[in-house]
Protein backbone atom coordinates (compact mmCIF):
# COMPACT_ATOMS: atom_id res chain seq x y z
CA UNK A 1 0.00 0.00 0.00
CA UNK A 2 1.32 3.85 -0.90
CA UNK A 3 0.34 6.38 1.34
CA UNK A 4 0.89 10.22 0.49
CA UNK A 5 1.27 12.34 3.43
CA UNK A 6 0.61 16.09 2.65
CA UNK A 7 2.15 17.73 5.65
CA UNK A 8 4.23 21.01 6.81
CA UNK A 9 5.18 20.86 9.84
CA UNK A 10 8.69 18.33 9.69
CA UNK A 11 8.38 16.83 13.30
CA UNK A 12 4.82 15.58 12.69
CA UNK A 13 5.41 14.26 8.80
CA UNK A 14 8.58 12.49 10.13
CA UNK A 15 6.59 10.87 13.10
CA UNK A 16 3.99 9.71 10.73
CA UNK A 17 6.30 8.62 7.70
CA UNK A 18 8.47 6.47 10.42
CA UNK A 19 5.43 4.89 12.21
CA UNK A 20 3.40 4.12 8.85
CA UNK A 21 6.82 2.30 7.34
CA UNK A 22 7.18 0.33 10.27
CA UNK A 23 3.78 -0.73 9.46
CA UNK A 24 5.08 -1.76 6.15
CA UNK A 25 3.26 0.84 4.23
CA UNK A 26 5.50 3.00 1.22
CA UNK A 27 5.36 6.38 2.04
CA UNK A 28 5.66 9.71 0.64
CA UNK A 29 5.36 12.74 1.99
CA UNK A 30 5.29 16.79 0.39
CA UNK A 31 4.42 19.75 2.07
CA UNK A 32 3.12 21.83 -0.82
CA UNK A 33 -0.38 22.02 -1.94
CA UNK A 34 0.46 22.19 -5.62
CA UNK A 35 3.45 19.76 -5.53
CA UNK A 36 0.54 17.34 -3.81
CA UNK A 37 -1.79 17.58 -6.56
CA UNK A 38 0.49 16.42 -9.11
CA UNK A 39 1.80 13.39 -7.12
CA UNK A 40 -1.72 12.39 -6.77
CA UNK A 41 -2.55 13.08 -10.66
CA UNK A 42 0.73 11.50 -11.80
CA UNK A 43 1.17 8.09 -8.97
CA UNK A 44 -0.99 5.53 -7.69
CA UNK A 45 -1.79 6.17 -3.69
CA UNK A 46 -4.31 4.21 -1.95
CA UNK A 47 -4.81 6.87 1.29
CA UNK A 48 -3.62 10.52 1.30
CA UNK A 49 -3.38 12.34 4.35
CA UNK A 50 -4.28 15.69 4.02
CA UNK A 51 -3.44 18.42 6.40
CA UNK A 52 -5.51 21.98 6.03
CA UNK A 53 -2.33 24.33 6.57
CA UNK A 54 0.33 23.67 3.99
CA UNK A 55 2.20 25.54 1.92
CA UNK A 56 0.89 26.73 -1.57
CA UNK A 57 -2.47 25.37 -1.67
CA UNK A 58 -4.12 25.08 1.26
CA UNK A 59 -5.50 21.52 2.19
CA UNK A 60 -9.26 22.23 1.29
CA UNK A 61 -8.18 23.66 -2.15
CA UNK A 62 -6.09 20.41 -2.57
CA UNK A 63 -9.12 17.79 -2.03
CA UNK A 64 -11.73 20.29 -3.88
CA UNK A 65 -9.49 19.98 -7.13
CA UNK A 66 -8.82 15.97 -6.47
CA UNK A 67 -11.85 15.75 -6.47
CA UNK A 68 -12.91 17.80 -9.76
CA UNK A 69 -10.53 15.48 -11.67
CA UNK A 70 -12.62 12.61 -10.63
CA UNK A 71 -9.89 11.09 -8.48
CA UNK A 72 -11.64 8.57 -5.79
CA UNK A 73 -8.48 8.17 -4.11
CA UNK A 74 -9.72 7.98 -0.18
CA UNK A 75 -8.57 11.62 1.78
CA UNK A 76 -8.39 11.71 5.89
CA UNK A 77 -7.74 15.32 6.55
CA UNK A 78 -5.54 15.79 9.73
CA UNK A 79 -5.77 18.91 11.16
CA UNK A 80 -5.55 21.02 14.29
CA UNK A 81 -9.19 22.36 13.31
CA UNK A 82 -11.70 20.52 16.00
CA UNK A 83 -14.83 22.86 14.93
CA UNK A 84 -17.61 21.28 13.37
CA UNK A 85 -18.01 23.69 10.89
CA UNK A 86 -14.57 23.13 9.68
CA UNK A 87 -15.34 18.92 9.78
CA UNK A 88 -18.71 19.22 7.40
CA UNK A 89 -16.41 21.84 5.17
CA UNK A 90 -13.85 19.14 4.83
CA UNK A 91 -16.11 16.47 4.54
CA UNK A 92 -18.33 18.53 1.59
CA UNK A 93 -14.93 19.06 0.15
CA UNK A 94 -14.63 15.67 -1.08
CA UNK A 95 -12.93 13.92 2.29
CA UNK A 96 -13.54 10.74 3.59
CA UNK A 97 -12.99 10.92 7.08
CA UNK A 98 -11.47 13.76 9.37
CA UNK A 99 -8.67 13.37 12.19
CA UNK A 100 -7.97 16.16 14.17
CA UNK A 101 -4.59 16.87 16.20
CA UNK A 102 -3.24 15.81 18.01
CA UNK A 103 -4.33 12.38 17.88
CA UNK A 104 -3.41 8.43 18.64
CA UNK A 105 -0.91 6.88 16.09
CA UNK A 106 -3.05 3.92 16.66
CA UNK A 107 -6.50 5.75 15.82
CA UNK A 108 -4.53 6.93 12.77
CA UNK A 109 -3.87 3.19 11.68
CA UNK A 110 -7.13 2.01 12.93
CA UNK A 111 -8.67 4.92 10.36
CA UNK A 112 -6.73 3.96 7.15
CA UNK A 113 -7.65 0.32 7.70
CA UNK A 114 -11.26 1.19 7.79
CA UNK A 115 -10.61 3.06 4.38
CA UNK A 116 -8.83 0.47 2.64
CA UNK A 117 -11.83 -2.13 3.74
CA UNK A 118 -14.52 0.15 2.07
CA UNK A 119 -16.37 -0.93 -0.76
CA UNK A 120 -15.72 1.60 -2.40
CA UNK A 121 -11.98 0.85 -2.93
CA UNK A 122 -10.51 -2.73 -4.51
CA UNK A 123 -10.30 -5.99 -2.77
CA UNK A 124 -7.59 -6.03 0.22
CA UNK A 125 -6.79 -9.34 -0.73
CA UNK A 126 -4.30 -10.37 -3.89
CA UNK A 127 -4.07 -14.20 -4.85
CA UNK A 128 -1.48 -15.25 -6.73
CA UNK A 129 -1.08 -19.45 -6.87
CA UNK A 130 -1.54 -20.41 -3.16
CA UNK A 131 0.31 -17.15 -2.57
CA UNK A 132 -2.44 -15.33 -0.50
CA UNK A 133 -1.89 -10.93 0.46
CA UNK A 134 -3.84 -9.37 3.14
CA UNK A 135 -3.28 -5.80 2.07
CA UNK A 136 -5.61 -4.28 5.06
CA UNK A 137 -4.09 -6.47 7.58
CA UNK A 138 -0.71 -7.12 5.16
CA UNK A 139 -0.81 -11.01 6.30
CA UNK A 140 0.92 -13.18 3.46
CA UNK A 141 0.13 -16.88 3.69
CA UNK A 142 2.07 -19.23 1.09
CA UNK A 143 -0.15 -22.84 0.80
CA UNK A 144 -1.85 -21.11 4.07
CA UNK A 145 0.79 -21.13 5.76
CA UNK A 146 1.43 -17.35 7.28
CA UNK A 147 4.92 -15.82 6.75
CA UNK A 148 6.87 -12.78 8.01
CA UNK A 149 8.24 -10.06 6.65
CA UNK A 150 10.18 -7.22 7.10
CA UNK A 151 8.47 -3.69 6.06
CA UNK A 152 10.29 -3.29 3.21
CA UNK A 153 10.23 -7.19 1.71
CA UNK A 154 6.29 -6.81 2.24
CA UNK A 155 6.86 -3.39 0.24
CA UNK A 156 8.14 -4.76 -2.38
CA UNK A 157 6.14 -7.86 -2.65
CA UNK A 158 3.16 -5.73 -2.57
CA UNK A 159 4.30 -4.10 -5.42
CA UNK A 160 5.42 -7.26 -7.44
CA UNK A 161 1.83 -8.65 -6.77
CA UNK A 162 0.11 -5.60 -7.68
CA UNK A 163 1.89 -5.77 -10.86
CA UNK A 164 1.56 -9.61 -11.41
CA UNK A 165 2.99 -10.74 -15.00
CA UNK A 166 4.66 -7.03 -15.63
CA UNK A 167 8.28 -6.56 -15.79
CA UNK A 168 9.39 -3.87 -13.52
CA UNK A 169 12.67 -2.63 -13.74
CA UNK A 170 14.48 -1.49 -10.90
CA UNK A 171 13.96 1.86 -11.50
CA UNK A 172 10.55 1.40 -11.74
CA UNK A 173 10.74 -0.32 -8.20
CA UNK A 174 12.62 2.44 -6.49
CA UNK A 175 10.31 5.16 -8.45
CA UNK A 176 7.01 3.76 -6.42
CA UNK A 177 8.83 2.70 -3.59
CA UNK A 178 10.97 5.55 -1.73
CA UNK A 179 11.98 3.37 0.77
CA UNK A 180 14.25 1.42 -2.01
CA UNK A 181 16.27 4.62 -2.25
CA UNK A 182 17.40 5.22 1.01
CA UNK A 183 19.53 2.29 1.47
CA UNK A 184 23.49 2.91 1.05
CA UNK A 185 23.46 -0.41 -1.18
CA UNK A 186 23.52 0.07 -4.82
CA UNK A 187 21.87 -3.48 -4.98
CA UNK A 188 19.13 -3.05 -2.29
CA UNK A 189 16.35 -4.20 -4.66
CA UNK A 190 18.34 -7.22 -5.73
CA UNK A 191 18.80 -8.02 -2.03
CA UNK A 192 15.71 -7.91 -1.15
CA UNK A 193 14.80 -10.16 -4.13
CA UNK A 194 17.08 -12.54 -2.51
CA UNK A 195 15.41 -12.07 0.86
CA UNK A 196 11.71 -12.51 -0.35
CA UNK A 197 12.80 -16.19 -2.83
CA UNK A 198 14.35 -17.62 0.43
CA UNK A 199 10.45 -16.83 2.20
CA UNK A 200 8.54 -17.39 -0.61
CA UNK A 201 9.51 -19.36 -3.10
CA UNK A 202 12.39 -21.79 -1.50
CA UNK A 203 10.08 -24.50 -0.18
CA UNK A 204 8.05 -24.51 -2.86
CA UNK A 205 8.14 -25.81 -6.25
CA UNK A 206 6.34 -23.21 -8.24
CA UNK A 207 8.27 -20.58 -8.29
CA UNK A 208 6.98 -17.10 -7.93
CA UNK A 209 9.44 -14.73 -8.34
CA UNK A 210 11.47 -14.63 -11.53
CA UNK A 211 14.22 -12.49 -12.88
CA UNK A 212 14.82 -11.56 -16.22
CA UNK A 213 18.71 -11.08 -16.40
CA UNK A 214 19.26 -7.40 -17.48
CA UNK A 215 16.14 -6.10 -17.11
CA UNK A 216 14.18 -6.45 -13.82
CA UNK A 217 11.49 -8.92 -11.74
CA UNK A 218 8.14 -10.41 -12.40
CA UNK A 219 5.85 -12.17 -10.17
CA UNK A 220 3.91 -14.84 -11.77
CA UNK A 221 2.18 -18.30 -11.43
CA UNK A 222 3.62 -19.03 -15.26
CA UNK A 223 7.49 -19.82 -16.48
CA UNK A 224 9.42 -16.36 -17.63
């Protein structure tokens, strides 16, 4: 799952960015209205948290446009606002749901599960084989058996499922996944390719995971 975070003020982005990793979500975060519009228009996100008082464009302005383009995307505004006339302004904006500050870490999580459960956005659940991803709860079961992963080989697997049977380079990989970037290794992705074969395809003889020498990964129930 890829979670933009539209937020100002440093402390509180890095606090969220660091706690929503660890929950093995890819994040990224901008703290300019305009810049947040066309990382919404141009990426895939499945949550964006929206704060009202950023620079640029304020928050409201943000989700009106979003929402003139026809993007569903699913918005919790977090903001130090608590009047109710600011909530149903939000909320008639084009907002899903409305968090105000400061609030639970926990409540936070609690709220973006609730969103990615809706009906209104795709199944949480990607099947691949006997290869079974809980994205809402991100739970991966091989042959039903339940395996664990780090934040950033659940990342990345996420990705390769969402992508089934495409080739995706690893630029493509550390383009949707910021996390990929920050590592001092020049072969993170290829490490973490390593790391996910030895969980998810070793014991197994269908193999999931397949590279194609030169140019990048696919995951896939059929031979490469």
């Amino acid at each position: 799952m890829r979670i933009l975070v539209v937020e100002d003020d440093e402390k509180i982005a890095s606090f969220v960015k660091k706690g929503l990793q660890e929950e093995s979500y890819s994040v990224d975060v901008t703290e300019n209205g305009y810049e947040a519009i066309y990382m919404i228009e141009t990426n895939h996100y499945d949550i964006v948290l929206l704060d009202l008082m950023i620079q640029g464009l304020n928050g409201m302005d943000v989700c009106k446009n979003i929402r003139a383009k026809n993007i569903a995307v699913p918005i919790i505004m977090l903001t130090a606002r608590d009047e109710l006339k600011d909530k149903i302004k939000g909320l008639d904006m084009g907002a899903n749901d409305y968090l105000t500050k400061p609030f639970a870490f926990e409540e936070l999580l609690a709220r973006i599960r609730v969103k990615l459960r809706s009906p209104s956005t795709t199944s949480s659940t990607i099947t691949i084989a006997d290869l079974t991803i809980d994205t809402a709860r991100r739970e991966v079961k091989r042959a039903n058996k339940k395996i664990s992963l780090t934040a950033k080989e659940y990342a990345l697997l996420e990705f390769l499922a969402r992508n089934s049977k495409k080739l995706l380079t690893e630029t493509i990989i550390k383009e949707n996944l910021s996390d990929m970037t920050q590592g001092s290794m020049s072969n993170i992705i290829n490490v973490y390719i390593y790391r996910l074969r030895n969980k998810i395809d070793k014991d197994y003889t269908l193999k999931l995971i397949h590279t194609v020498r030169g140019l990048g990964y696919i995951l896939s129930d059929e031979d490469v």
